[in-house]
PDB file of N, CA and C in Angstrom:
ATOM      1  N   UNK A   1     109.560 111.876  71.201  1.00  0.00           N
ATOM      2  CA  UNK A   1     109.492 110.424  71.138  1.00  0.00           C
ATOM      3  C   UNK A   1     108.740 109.914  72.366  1.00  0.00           C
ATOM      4  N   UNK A   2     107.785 109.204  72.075  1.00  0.00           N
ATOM      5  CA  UNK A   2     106.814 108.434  73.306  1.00  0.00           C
ATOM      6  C   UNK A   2     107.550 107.324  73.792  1.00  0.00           C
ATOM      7  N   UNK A   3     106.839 106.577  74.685  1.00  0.00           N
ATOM      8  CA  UNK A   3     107.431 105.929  75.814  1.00  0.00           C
ATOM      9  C   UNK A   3     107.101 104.328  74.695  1.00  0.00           C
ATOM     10  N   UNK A   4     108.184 103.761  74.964  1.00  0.00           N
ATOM     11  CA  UNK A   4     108.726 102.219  74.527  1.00  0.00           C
ATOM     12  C   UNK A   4     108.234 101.126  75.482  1.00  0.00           C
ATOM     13  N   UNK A   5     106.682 100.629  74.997  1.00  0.00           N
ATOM     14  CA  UNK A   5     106.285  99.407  76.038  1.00  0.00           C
ATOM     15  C   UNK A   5     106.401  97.907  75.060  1.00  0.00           C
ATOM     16  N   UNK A   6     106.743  97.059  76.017  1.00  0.00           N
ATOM     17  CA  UNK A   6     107.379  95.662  75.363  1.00  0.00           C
ATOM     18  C   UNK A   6     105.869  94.547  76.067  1.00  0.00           C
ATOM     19  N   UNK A   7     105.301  93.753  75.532  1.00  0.00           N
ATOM     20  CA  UNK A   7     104.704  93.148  75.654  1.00  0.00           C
ATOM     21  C   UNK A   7     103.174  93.473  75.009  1.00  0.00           C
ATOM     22  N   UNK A   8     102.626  93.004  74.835  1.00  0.00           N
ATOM     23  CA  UNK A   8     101.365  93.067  75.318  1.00  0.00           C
ATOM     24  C   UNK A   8     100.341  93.652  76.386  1.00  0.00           C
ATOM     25  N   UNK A   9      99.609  94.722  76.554  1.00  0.00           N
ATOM     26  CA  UNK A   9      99.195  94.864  78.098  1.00  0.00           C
ATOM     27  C   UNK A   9     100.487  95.643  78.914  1.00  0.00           C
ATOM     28  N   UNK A  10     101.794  95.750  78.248  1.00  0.00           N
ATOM     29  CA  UNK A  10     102.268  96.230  79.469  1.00  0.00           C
ATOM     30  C   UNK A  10     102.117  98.017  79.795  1.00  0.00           C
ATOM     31  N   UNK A  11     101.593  99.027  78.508  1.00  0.00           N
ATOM     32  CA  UNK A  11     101.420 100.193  78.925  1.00  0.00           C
ATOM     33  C   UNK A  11     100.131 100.140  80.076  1.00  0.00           C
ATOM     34  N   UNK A  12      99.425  99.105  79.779  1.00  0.00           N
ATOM     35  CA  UNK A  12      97.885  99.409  80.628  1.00  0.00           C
ATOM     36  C   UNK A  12      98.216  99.281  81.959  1.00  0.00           C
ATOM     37  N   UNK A  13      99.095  97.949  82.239  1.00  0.00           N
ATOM     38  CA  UNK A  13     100.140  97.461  83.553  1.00  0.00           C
ATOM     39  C   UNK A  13     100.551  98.413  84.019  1.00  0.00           C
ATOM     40  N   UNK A  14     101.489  99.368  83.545  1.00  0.00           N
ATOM     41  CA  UNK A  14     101.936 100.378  84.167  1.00  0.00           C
ATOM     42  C   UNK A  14     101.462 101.381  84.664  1.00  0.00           C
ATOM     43  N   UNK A  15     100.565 101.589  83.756  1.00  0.00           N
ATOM     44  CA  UNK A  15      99.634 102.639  84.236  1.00  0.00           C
ATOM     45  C   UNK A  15      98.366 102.468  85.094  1.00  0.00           C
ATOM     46  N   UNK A  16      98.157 100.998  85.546  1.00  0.00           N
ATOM     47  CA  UNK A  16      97.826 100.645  86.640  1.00  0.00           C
ATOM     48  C   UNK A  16      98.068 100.739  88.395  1.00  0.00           C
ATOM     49  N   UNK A  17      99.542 100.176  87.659  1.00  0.00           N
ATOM     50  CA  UNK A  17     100.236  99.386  88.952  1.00  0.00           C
ATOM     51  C   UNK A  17     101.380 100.854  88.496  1.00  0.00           C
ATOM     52  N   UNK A  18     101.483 101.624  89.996  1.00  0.00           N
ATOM     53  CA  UNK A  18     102.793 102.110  90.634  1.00  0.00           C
ATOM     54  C   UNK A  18     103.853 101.713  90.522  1.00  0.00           C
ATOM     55  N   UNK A  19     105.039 102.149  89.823  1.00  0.00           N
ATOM     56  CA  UNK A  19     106.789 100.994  90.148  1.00  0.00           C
ATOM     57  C   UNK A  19     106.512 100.489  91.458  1.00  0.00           C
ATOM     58  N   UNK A  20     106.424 101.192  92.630  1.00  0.00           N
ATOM     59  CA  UNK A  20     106.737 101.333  93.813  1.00  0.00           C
ATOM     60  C   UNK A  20     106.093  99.940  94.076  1.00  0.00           C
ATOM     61  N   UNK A  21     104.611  99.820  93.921  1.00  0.00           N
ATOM     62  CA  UNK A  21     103.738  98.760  93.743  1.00  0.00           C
ATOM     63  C   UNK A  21     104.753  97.221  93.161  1.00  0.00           C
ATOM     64  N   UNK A  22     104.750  97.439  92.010  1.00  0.00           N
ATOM     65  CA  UNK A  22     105.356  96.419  91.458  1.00  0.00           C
ATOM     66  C   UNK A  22     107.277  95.674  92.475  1.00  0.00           C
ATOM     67  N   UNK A  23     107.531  96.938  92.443  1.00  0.00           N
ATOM     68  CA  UNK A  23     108.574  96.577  93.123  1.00  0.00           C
ATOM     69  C   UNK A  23     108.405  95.748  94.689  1.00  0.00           C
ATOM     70  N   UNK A  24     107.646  96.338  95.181  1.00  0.00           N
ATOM     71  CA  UNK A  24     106.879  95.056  96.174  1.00  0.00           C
ATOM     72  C   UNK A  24     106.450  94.191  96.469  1.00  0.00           C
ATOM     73  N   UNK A  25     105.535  93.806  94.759  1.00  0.00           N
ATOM     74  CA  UNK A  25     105.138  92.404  94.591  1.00  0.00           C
ATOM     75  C   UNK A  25     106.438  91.487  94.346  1.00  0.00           C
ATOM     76  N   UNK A  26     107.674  92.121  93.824  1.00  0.00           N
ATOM     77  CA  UNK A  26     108.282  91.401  93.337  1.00  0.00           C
ATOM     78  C   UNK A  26     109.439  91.092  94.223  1.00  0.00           C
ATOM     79  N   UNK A  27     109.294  91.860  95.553  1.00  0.00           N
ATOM     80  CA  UNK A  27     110.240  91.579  96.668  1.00  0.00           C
ATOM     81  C   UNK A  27     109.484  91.009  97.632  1.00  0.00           C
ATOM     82  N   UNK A  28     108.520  90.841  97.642  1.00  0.00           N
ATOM     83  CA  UNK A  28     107.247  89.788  98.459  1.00  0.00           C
ATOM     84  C   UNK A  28     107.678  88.371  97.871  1.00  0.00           C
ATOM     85  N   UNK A  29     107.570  88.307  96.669  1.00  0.00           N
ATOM     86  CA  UNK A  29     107.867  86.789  95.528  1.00  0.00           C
ATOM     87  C   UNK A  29     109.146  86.613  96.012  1.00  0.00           C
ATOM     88  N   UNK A  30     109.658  87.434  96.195  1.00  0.00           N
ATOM     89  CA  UNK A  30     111.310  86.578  96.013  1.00  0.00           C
ATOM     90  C   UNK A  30     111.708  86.507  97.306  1.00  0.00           C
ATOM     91  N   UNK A  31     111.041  86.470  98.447  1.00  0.00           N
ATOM     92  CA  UNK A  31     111.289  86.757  99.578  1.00  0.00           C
ATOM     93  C   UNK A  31     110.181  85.076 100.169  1.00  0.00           C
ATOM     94  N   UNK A  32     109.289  84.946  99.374  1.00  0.00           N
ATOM     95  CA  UNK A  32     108.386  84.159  99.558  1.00  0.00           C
ATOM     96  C   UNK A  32     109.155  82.596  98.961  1.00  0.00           C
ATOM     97  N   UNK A  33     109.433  83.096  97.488  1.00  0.00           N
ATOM     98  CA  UNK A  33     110.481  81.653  97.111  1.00  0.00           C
ATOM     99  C   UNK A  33     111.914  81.288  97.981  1.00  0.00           C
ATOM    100  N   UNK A  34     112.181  82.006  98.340  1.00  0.00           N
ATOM    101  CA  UNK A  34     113.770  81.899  99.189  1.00  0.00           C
ATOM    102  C   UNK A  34     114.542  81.521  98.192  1.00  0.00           C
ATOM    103  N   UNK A  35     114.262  82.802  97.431  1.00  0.00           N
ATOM    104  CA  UNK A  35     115.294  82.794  96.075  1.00  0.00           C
ATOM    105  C   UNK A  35     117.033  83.580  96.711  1.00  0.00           C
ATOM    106  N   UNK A  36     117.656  82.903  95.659  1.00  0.00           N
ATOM    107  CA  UNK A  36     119.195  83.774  96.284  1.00  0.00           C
ATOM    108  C   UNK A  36     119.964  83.930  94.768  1.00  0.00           C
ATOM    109  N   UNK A  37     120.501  85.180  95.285  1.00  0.00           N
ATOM    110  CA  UNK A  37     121.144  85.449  93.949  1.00  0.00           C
ATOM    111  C   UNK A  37     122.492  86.213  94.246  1.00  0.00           C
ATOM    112  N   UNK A  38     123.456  86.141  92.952  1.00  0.00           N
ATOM    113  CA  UNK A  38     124.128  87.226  93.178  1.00  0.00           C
ATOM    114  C   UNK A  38     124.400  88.538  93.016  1.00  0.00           C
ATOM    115  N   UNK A  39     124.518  89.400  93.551  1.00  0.00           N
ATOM    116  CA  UNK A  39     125.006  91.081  92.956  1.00  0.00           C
ATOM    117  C   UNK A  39     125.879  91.377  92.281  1.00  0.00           C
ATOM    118  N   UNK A  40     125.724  91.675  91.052  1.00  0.00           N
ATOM    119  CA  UNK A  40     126.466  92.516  89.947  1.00  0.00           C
ATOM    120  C   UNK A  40     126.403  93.520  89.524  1.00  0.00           C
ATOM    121  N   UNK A  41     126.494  94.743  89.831  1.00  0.00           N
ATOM    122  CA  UNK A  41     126.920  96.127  89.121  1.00  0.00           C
ATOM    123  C   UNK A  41     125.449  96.353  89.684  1.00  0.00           C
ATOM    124  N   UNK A  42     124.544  96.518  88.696  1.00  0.00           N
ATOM    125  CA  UNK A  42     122.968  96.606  89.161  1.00  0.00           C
ATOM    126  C   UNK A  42     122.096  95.824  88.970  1.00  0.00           C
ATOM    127  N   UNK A  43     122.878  94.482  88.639  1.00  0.00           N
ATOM    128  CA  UNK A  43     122.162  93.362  88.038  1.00  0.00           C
ATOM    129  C   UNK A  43     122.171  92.079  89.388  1.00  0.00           C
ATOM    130  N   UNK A  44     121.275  91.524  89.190  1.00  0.00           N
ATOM    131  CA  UNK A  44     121.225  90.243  90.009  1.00  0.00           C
ATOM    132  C   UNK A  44     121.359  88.651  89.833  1.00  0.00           C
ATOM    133  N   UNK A  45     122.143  87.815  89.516  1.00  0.00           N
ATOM    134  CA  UNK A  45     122.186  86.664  89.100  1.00  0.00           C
ATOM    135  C   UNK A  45     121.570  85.707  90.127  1.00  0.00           C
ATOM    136  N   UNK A  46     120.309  84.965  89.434  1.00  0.00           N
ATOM    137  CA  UNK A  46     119.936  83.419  90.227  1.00  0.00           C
ATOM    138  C   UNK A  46     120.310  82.668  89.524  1.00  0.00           C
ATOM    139  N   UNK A  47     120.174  81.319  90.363  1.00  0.00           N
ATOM    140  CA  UNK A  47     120.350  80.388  90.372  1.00  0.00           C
ATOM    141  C   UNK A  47     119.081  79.442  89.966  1.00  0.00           C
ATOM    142  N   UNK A  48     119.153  78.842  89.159  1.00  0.00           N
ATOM    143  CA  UNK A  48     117.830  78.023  88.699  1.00  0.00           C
ATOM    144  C   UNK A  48     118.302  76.361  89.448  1.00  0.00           C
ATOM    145  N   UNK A  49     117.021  76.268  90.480  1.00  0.00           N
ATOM    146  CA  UNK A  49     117.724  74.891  90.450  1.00  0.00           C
ATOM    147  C   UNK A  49     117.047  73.872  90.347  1.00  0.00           C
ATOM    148  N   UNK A  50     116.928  72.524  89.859  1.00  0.00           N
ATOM    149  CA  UNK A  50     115.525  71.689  89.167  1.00  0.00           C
ATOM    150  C   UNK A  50     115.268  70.996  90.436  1.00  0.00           C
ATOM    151  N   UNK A  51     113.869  70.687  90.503  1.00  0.00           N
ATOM    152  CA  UNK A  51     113.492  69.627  91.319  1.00  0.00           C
ATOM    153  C   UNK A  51     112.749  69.147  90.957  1.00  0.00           C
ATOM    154  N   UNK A  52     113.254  67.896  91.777  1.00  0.00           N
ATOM    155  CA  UNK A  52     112.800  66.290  91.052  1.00  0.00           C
ATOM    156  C   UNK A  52     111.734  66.134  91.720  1.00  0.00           C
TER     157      UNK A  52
END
């Protein structure tokens, strides 16, 4: 059984971009928004909050 990609573009994505890679952009972003969340098991809950 081959590998299960969800989107559009996302096998080409991957096989671009490194996890390691990605995982950086995405701790750069969330480090950049001064996002906060909570820890669950291995999951992370934010907080969405609107501005006016």
């Amino acid at each position: 059984m081959g590998a299960r990609w969800k989107g559009k573009g996302a096998e080409v994505k991957t096989l671009a971009d490194p996890i390691s890679e990605i995982v950086s952009q995405l701790q750069s972003s969330l480090i950049s928004s001064n996002s906060r969340g909570l820890l669950s098991g291995m999951s992370v809950c934010f907080l969405k909050q609107i501005q006016n």
